[in-house]
Protein backbone atom coordinates (compact mmCIF):
# COMPACT_ATOMS: atom_id res chain seq x y z
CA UNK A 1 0.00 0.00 0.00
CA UNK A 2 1.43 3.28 -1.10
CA UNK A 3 1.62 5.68 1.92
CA UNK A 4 3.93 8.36 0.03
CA UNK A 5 2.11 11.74 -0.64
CA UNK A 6 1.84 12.36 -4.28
CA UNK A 7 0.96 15.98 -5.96
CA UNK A 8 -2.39 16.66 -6.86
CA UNK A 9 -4.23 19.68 -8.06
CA UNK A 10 -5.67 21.68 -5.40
CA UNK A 11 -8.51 23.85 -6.25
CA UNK A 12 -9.81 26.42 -4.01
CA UNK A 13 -13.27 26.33 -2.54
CA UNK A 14 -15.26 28.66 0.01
CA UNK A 15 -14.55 27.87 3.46
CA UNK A 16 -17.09 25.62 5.25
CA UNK A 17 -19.29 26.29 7.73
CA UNK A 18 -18.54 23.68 11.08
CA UNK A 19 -21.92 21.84 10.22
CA UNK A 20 -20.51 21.41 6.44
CA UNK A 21 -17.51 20.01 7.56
CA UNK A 22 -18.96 17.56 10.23
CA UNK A 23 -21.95 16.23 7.43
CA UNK A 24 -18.29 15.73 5.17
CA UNK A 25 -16.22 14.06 8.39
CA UNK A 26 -19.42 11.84 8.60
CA UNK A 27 -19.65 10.49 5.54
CA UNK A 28 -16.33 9.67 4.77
CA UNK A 29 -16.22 7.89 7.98
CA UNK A 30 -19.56 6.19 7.41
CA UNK A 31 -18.04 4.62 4.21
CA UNK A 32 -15.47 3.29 5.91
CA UNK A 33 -16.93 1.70 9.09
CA UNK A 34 -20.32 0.66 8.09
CA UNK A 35 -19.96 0.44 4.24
CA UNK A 36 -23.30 -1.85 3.76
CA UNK A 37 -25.21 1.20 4.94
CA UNK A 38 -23.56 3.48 2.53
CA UNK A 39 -24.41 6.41 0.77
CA UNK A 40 -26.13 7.11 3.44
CA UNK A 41 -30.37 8.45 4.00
CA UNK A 42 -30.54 12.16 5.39
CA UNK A 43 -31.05 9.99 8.99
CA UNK A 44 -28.24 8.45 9.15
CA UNK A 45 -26.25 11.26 8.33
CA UNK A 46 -27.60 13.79 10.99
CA UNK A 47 -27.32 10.33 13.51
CA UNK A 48 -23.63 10.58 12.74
CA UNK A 49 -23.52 14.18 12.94
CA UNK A 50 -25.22 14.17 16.85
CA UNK A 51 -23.19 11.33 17.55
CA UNK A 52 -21.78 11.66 21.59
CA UNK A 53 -18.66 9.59 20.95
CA UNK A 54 -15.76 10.38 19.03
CA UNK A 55 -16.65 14.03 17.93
CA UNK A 56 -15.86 17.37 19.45
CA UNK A 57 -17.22 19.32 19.46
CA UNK A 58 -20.94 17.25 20.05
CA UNK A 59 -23.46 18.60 17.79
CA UNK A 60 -27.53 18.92 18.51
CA UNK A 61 -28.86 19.53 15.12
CA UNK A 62 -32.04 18.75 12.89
CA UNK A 63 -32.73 16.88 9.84
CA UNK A 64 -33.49 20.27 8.34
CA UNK A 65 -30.34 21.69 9.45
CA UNK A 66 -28.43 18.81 7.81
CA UNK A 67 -30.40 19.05 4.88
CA UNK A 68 -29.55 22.91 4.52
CA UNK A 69 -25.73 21.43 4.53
CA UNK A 70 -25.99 19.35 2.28
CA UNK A 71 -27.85 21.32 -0.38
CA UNK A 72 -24.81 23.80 0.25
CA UNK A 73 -21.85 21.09 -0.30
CA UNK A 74 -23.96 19.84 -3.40
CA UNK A 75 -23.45 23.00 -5.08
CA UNK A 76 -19.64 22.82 -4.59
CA UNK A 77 -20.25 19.04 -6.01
CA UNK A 78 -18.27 17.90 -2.17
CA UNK A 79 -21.72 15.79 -1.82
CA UNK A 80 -23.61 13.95 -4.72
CA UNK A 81 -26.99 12.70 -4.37
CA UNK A 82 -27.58 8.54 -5.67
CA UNK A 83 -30.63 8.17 -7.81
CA UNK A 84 -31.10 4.77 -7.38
CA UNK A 85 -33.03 4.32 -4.33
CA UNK A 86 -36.37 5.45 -3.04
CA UNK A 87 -34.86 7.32 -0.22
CA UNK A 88 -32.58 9.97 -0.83
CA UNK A 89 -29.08 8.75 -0.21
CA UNK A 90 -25.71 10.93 -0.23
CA UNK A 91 -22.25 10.43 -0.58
CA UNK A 92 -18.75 12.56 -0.35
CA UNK A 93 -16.94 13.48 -2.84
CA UNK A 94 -13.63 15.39 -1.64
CA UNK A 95 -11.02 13.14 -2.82
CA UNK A 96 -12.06 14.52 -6.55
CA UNK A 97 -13.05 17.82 -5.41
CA UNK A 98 -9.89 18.53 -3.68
CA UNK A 99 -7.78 16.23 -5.57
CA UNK A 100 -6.61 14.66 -2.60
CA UNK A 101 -5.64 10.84 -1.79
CA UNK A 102 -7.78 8.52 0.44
CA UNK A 103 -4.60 9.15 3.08
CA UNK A 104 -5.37 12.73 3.35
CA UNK A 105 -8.98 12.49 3.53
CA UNK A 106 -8.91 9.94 6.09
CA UNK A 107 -7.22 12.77 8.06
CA UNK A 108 -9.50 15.73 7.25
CA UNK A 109 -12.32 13.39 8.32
CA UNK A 110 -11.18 12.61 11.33
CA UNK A 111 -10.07 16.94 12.00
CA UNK A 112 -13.20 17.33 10.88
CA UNK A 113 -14.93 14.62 13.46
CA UNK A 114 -12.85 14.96 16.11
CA UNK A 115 -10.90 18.69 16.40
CA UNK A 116 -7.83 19.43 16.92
CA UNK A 117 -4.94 16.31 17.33
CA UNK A 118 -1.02 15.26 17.37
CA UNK A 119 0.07 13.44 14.26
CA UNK A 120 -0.29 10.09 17.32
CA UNK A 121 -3.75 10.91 17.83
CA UNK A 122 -4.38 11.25 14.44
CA UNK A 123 -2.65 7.90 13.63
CA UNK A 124 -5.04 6.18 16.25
CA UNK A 125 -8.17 8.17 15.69
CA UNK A 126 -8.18 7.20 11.66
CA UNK A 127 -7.09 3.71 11.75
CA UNK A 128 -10.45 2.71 10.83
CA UNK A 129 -9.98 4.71 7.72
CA UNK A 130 -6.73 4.00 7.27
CA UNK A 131 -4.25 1.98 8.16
CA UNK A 132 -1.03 4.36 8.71
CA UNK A 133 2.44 2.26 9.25
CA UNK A 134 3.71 4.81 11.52
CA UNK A 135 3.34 8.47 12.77
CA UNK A 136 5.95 9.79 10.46
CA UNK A 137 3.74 8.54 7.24
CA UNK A 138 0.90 10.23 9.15
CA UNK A 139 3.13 13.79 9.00
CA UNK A 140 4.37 13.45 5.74
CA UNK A 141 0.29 13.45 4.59
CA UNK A 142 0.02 16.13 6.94
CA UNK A 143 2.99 18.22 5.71
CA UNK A 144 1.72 17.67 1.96
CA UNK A 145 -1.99 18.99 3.02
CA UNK A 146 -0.55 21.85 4.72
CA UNK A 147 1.91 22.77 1.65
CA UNK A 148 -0.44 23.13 -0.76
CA UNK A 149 -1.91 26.67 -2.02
CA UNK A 150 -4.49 26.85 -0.19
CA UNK A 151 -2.97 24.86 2.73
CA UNK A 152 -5.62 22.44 4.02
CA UNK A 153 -4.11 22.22 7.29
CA UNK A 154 -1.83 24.08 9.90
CA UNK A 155 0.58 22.63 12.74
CA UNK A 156 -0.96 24.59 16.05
CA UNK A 157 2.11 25.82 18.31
CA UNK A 158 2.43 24.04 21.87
CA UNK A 159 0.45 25.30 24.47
CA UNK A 160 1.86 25.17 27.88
CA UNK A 161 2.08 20.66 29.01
CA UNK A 162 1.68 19.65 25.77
CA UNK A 163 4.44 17.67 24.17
CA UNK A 164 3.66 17.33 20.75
CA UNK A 165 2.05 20.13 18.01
CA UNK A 166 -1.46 19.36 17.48
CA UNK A 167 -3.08 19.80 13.62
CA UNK A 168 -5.65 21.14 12.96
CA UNK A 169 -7.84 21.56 9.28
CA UNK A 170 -8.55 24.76 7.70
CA UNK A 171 -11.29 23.60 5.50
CA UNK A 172 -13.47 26.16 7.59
CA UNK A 173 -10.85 29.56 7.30
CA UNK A 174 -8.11 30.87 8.22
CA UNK A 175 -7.09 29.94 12.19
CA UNK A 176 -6.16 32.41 14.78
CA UNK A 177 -3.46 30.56 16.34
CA UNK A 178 -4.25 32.43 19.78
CA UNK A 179 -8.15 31.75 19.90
CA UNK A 180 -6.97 27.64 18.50
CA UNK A 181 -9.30 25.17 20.77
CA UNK A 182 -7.31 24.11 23.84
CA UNK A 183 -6.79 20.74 24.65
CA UNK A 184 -8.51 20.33 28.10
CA UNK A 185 -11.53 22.19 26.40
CA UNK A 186 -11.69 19.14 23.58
CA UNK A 187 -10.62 16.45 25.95
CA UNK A 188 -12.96 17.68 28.22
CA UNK A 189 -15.90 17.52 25.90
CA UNK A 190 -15.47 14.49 24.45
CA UNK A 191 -14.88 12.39 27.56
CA UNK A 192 -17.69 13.84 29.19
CA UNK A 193 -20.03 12.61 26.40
CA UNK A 194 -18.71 9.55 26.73
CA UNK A 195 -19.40 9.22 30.10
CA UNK A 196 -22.27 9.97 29.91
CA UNK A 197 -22.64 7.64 26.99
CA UNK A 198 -21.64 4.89 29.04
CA UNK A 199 -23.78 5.78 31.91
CA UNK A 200 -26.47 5.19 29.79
CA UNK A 201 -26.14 1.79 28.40
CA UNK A 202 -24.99 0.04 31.72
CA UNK A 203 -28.66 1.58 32.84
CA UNK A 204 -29.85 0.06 29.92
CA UNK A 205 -28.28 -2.90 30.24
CA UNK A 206 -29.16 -3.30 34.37
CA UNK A 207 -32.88 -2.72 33.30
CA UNK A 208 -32.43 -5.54 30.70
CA UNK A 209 -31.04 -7.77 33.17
CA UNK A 210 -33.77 -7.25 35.57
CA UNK A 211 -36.22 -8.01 33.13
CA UNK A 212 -34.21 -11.21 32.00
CA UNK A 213 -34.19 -12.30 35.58
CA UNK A 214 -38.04 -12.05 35.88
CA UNK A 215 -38.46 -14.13 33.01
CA UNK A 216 -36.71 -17.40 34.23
CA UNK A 217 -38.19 -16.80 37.35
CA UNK A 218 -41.77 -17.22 35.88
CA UNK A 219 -40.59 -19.86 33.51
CA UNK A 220 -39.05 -21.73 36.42
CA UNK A 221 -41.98 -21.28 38.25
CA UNK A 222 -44.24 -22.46 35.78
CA UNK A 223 -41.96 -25.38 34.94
CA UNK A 224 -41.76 -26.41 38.84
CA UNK A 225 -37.69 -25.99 38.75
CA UNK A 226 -36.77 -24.60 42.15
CA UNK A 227 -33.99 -22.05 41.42
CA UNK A 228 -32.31 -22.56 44.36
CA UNK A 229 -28.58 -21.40 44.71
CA UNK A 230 -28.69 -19.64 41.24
CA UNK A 231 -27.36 -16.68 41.35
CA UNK A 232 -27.27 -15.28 37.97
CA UNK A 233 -24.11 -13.51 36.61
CA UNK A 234 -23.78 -9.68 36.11
């Protein structure tokens, strides 16, 4: 598998508005992790874009507002519309648009999803995307997109604790380097949502358990089986 960066052309495009970019960063992830399911219906895609996990920063937005988005990235042909189904289904296209290499999108996608990240994080955060040997073939990619006229992406200076630069897309304008997204603000964020993510589903899965352990009750009881010194596992 080639992980060199080659040139490409590099047209420019209006910047994107942060829902623009996220309805992109979903998509491109979508068609990598659940590829049965893709193009995806105007559901999916604002499911992806609210998604709690694995996005910062978390989004609350409608069908309508995703819809809006879309309409807008269809006119700068990032998103194309399939005609063969009943329900509307859409798909990226910004490896054409910006003449860019599945490498480099897997990247912007996961900027786009996920905010600001080392050239590690990245590495980890887009392996589902990508497989990347190594955090220097991650850089070079990075280097390449932030080389070109436009530059898609800039190297954020160190903040105070941090040990490595963290990237960070420019598909939306120019950055102010001093107003750049912390880290703890991100980190915070996202592992919040998760949290409460998780909180969720071991409620979920307690009431499931409950109800499980009702049912072999009765069915016990019914069947005359004395359940004596059963102790279900948790």
């Amino acid at each position: 598998m080639n992980s060199t960066p080659q040139a490409f052309s590099n047209p420019a495009i209006r910047s994107l508005t942060p829902l623009e970019a996220r309805v992109l960063g979903v998509l491109l992830e979508k068609q990598h992790t659940v590829p049965d399911t893709y193009p995806l219906t105007l559901n999916a895609l604002t499911s992806g874009c609210n998604q709690k996990t694995a996005r910062a920063p978390v989004m609350n937005v409608t069908e309508a507002d995703v819809l809006t988005a879309i309409d807008s990235l269809k006119r700068l042909s990032l998103v194309l519309e399939g005609s063969s189904s009943r329900v509307p289904r859409f798909e990226h296209n910004i490896n054409r648009v910006l003449g860019i290499p599945a490498q480099a999108a897997a990247l912007l996608a996961t900027l786009f999803l996920r905010g600001p990240q080392t050239a590690a994080e990245l590495r980890l955060n887009s392996a589902r995307l990508h497989g990347f040997a190594d955090v220097s073939s991650v850089e070079a990619f990075l280097d390449e997109l932030a080389t070109r006229e436009p530059p898609r992406v800039v190297k954020l200076p160190r903040t105070p604790g941090e040990r490595e630069n963290r990237w960070m897309h420019l598909l939306c304008g120019e950055v102010s380097l001093n107003e750049a997204p912390g880290r703890g603000a991100v980190e915070e964020s996202v592992s919040s949502d998760e949290v409460e993510a998780l909180k969720a589903e071991q409620k979920r899965q307690r009431e499931e358990l409950t109800q499980l352990r009702a049912l072999v009750e009765h069915l016990a009881a019914e069947l005359g089986i004395r359940l004596d010194g059963f102790t279900p596992q948790s």
